[in-house]
Protein backbone atom coordinates (compact mmCIF):
# COMPACT_ATOMS: atom_id res chain seq x y z
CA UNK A 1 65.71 93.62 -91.05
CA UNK A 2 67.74 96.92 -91.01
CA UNK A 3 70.90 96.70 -92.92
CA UNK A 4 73.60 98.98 -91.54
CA UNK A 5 76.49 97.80 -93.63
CA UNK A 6 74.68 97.26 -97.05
CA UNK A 7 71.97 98.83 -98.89
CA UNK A 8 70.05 96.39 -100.73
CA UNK A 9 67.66 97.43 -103.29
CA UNK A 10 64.60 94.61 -104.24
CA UNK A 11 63.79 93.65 -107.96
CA UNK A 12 60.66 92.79 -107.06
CA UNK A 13 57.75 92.26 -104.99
CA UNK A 14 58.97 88.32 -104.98
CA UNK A 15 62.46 87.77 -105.34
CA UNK A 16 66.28 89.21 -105.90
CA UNK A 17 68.26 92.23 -104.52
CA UNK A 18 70.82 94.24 -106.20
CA UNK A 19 73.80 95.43 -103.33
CA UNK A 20 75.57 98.00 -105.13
CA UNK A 21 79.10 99.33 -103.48
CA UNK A 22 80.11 96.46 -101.52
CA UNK A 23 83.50 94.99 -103.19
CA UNK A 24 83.32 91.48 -101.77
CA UNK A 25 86.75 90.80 -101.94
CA UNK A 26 87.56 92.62 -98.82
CA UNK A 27 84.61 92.71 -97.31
CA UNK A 28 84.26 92.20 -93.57
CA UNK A 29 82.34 89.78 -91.14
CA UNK A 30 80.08 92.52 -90.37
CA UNK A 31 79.29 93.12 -94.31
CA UNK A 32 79.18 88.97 -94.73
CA UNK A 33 76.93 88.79 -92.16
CA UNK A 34 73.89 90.97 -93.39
CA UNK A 35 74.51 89.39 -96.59
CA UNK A 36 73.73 85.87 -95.53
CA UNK A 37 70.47 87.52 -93.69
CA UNK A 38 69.63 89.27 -97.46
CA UNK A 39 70.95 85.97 -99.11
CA UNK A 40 67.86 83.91 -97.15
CA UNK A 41 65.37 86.61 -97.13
CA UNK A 42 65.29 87.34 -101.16
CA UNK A 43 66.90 84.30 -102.10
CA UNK A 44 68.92 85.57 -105.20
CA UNK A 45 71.13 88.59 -104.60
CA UNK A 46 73.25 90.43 -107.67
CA UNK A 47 77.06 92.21 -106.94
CA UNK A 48 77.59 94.83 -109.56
CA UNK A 49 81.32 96.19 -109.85
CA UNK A 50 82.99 93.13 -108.40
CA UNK A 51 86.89 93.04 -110.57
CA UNK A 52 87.21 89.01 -109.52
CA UNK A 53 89.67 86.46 -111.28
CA UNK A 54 88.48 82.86 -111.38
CA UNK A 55 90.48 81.96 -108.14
CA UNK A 56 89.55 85.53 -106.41
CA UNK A 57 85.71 84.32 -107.56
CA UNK A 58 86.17 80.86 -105.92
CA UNK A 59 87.14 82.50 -102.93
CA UNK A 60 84.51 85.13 -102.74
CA UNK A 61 82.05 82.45 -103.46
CA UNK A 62 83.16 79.90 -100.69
CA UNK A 63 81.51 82.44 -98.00
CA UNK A 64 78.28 81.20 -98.83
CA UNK A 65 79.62 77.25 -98.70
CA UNK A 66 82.37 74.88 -99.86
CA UNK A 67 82.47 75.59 -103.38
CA UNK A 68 81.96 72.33 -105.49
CA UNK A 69 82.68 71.12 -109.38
CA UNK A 70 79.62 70.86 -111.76
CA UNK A 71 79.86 67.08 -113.00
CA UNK A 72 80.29 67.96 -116.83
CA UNK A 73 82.76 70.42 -116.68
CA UNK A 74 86.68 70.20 -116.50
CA UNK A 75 86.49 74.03 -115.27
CA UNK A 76 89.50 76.35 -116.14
CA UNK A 77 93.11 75.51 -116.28
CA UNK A 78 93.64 77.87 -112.94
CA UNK A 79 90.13 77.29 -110.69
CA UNK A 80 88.90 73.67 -112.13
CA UNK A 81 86.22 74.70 -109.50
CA UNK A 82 84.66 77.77 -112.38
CA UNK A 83 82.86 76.54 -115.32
CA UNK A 84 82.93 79.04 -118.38
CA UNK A 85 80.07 79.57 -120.40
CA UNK A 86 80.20 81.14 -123.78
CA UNK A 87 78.15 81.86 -126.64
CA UNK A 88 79.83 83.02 -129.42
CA UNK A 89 77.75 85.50 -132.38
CA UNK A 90 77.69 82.49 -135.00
CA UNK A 91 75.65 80.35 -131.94
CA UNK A 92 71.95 80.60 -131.87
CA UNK A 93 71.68 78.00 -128.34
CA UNK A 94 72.01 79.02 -125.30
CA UNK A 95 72.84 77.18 -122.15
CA UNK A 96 70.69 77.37 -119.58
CA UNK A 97 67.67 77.47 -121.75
CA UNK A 98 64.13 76.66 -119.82
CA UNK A 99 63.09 77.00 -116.36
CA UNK A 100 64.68 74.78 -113.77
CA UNK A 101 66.61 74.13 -110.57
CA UNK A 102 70.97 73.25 -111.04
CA UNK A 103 71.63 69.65 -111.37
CA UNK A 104 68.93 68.09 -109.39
CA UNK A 105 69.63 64.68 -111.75
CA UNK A 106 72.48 64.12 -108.63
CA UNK A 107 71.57 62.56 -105.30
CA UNK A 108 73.20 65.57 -103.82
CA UNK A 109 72.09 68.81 -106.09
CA UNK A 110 74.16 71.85 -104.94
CA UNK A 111 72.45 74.37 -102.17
CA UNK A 112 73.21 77.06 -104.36
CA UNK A 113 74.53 78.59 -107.35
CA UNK A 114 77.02 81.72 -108.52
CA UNK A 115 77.28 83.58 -112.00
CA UNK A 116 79.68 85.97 -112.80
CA UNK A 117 79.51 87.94 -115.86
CA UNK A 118 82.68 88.75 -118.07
CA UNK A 119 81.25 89.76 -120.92
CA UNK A 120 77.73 90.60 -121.64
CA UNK A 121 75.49 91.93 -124.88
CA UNK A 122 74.71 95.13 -125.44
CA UNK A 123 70.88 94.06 -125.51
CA UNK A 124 69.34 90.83 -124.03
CA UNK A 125 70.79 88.12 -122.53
CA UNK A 126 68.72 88.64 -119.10
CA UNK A 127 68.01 85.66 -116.42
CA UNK A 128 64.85 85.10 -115.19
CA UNK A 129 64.20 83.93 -111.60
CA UNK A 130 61.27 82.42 -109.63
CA UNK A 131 60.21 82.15 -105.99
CA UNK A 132 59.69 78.13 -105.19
CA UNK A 133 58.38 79.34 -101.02
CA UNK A 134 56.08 81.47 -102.90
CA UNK A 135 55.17 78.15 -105.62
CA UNK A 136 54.20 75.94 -103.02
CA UNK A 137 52.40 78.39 -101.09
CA UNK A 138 49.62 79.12 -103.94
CA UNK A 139 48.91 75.59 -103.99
CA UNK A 140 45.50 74.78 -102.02
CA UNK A 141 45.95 72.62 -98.95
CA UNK A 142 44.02 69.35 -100.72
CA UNK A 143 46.98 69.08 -103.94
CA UNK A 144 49.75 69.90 -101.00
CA UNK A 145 48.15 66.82 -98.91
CA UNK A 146 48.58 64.84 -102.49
CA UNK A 147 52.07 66.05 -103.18
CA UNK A 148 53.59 65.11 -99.61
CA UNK A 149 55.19 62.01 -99.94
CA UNK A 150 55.96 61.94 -103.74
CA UNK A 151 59.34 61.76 -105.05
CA UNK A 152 60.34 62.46 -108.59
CA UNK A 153 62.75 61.10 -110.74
CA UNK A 154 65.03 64.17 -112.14
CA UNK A 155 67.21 63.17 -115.20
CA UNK A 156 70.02 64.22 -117.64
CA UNK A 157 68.13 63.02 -120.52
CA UNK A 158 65.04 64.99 -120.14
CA UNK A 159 64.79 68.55 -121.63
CA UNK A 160 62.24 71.48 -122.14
CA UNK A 161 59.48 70.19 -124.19
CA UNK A 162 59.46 66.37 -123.30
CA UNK A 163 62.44 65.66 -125.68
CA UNK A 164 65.49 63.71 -124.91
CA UNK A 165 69.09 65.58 -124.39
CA UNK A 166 71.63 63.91 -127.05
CA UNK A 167 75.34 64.75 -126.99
CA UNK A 168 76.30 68.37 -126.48
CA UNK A 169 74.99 70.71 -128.54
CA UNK A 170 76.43 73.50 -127.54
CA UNK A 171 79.48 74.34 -129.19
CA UNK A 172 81.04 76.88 -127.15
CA UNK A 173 80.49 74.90 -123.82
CA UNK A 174 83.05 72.93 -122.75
CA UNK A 175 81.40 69.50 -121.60
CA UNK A 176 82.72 66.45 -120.73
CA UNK A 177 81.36 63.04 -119.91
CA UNK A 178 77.98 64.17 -121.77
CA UNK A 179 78.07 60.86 -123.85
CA UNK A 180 78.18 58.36 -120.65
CA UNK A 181 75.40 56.56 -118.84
CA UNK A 182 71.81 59.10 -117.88
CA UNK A 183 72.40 60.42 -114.65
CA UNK A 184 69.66 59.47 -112.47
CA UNK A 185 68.17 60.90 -108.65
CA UNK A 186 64.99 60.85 -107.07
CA UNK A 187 64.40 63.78 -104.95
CA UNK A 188 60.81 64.53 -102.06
CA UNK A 189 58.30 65.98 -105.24
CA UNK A 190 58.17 68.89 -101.79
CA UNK A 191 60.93 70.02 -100.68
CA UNK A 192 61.71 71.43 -97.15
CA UNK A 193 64.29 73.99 -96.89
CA UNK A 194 67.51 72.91 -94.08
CA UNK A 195 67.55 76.29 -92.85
CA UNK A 196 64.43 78.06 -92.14
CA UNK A 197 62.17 74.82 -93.03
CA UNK A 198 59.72 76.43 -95.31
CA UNK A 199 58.56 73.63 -98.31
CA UNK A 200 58.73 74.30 -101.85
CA UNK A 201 57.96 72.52 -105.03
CA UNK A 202 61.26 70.78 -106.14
CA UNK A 203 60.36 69.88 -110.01
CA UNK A 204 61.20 71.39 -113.02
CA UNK A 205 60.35 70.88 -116.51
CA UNK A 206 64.28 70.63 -117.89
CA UNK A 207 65.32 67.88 -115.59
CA UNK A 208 62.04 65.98 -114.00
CA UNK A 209 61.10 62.66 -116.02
CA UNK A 210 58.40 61.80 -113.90
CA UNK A 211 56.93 60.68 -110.66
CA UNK A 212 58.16 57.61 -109.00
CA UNK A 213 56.01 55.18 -109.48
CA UNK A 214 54.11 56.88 -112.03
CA UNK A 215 54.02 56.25 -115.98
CA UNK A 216 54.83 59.18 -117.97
CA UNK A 217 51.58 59.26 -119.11
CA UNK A 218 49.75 59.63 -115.44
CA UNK A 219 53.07 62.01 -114.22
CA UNK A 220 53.33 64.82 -117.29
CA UNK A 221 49.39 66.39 -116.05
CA UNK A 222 50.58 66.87 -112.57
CA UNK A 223 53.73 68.01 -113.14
CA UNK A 224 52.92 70.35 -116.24
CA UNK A 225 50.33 72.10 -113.60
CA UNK A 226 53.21 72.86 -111.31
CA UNK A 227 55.27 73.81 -113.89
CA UNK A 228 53.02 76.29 -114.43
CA UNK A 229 52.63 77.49 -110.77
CA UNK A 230 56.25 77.45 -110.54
CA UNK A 231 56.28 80.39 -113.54
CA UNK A 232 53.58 82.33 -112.58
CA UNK A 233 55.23 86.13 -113.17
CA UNK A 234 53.81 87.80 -109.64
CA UNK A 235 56.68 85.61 -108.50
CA UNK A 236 59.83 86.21 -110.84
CA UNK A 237 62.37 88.61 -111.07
CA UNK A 238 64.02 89.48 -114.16
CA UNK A 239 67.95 91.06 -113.92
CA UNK A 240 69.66 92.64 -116.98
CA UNK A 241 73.15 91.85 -116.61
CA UNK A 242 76.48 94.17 -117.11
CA UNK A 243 79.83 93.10 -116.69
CA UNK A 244 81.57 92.07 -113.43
CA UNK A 245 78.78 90.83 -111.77
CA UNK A 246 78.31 88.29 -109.33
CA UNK A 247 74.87 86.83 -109.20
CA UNK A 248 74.28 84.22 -105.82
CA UNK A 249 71.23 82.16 -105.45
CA UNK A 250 69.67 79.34 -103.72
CA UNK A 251 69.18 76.35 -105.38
CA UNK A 252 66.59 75.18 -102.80
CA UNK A 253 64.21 77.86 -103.18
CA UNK A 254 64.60 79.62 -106.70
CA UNK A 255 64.31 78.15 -109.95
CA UNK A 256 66.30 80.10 -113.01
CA UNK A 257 65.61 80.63 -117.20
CA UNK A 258 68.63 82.31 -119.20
CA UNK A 259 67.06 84.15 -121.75
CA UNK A 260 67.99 83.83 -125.30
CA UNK A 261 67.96 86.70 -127.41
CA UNK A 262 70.96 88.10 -128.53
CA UNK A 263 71.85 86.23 -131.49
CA UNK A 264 75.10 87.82 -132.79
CA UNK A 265 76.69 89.23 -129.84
CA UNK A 266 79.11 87.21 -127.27
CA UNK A 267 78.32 86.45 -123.72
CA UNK A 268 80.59 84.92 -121.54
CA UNK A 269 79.95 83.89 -117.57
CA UNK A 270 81.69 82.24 -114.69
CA UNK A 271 79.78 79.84 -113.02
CA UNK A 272 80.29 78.06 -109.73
CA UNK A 273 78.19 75.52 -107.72
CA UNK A 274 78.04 75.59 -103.89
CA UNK A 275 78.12 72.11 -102.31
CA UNK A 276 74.65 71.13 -100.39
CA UNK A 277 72.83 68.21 -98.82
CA UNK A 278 70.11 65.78 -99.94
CA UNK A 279 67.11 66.93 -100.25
CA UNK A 280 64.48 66.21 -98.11
């Protein structure tokens, strides 16, 4: 596509654009429009130079969809709708830690996914993202013929590494509700997208317990395999963050990995969820 109102540059071969000199607060149709074209084309697209407030953010945001609440979050006292994320210099975990796909432990994950950055470290503190089209795409027509049909069961309780999640351990994150009943959905193990209808591979090793119907012990070889196709680096992106930047991406066809390496230094990020439909 030719973009006459933006000028998008790629961050890689696979995934992500930077659009540099668009203030999305008073952009127009015109502008909104090649963005949702860029939006489905690299699948997660990064604002630089945006000056937002959280209810200025929510409203930027809700061009790309109703703007939901994440389900452990009371949000901030002016936009319950943005979730603040901070990790102070004393704090050694991050959130966001290990690959995955937003809240896919709810029947009705959201379609996508914004970040803004208030305050960022001097070194470090980069996000990682991965092309799910691409994912499913590598796989050789006999395992996709397997796969279709699957479901999986996605979980609160699971986390990187096969362990279980236990309270909230991180102490800068405002959660609520963590220490209530596992939050449970079962989601197609292959995904088709509700726009363009491509398939991807919708598990990921934070959230997916298993398949249904499986034992743990006959699911964790499959899925560790496409856990590993998921994260092979021909199709990630990696962006290095700055202030006052809003980061969109879709939570059907990109999975995510906060990096954590900047130990001593503050980072703190807006984040809002887009609402979506169940997968299927």
């Amino acid at each position: 596509m030719n973009y006459r109102h933006i000028d998008p540059q790629p961050l890689s071969g696979a995934i992500g654009a930077e659009v540099r000199g668009v203030d999305l607060a008073y952009a127009s149709d015109d502008v909104w429009d090649e963005i949702h074209a860029l939006y489905l084309d690299r699948i997660a697209l990064f604002f630089p130079g945006q000056t937002l407030n959280p209810t200025t953010l929510a409203d930027v945001v809700s061009h790309f969809g109703p703007v939901g609440k994440y389900p452990f979050s009371p949000g901030l006292p002016e936009e319950p709708r943005v979730f603040s994320l901070v990790k102070e210099p004393h704090e050694t975990k991050n959130f966001g830690e290990g690959w995955h796909t937003d809240t896919t432990y709810t029947d009705i994950p959201p379609k996508a996914t914004a970040l803004y950055s208030v305050e960022t470290p001097p070194a470090g503190g980069d996000t990682l993202f991965a092309n799910m089209y691409l994912a499913y795409d590598a796989l050789s027509d006999g395992l996709k013929e397997t796969l279709a049909g699957l479901r999986a069961v996605h979980s609160t309780a699971v986390r990187s590494g096969g362990g279980r999640a236990v309270g909230n351990s991180y102490q800068s994150v405002k959660l609520s509700g963590h220490d209530k009943a596992v939050l449970e959905a079962v989601h197609p193990l292959v995904r088709t997208h509700p726009i363009n209808g491509r398939k991807v591979i919708y598990v990921d090793a934070l959230h997916t317990a298993r398949i249904e119907g499986w034992t743990d012990a006959e699911s964790q070889p499959l899925l560790e395999y496409l856990y590993q196709c998921q994260q092979r680096t021909e199709f990630t992106c990696r962006y290095q963050w700055e202030p006052n930047v809003l980061a969109v991406w879709d939570n059907c066809a990109a999975q995510h990995l906060a990096v954590n390496d900047y130990h001593g230094h503050r980072r703190e990020m807006y984040r809002l969820s887009i609402a979506g439909e169940r997968p299927v």
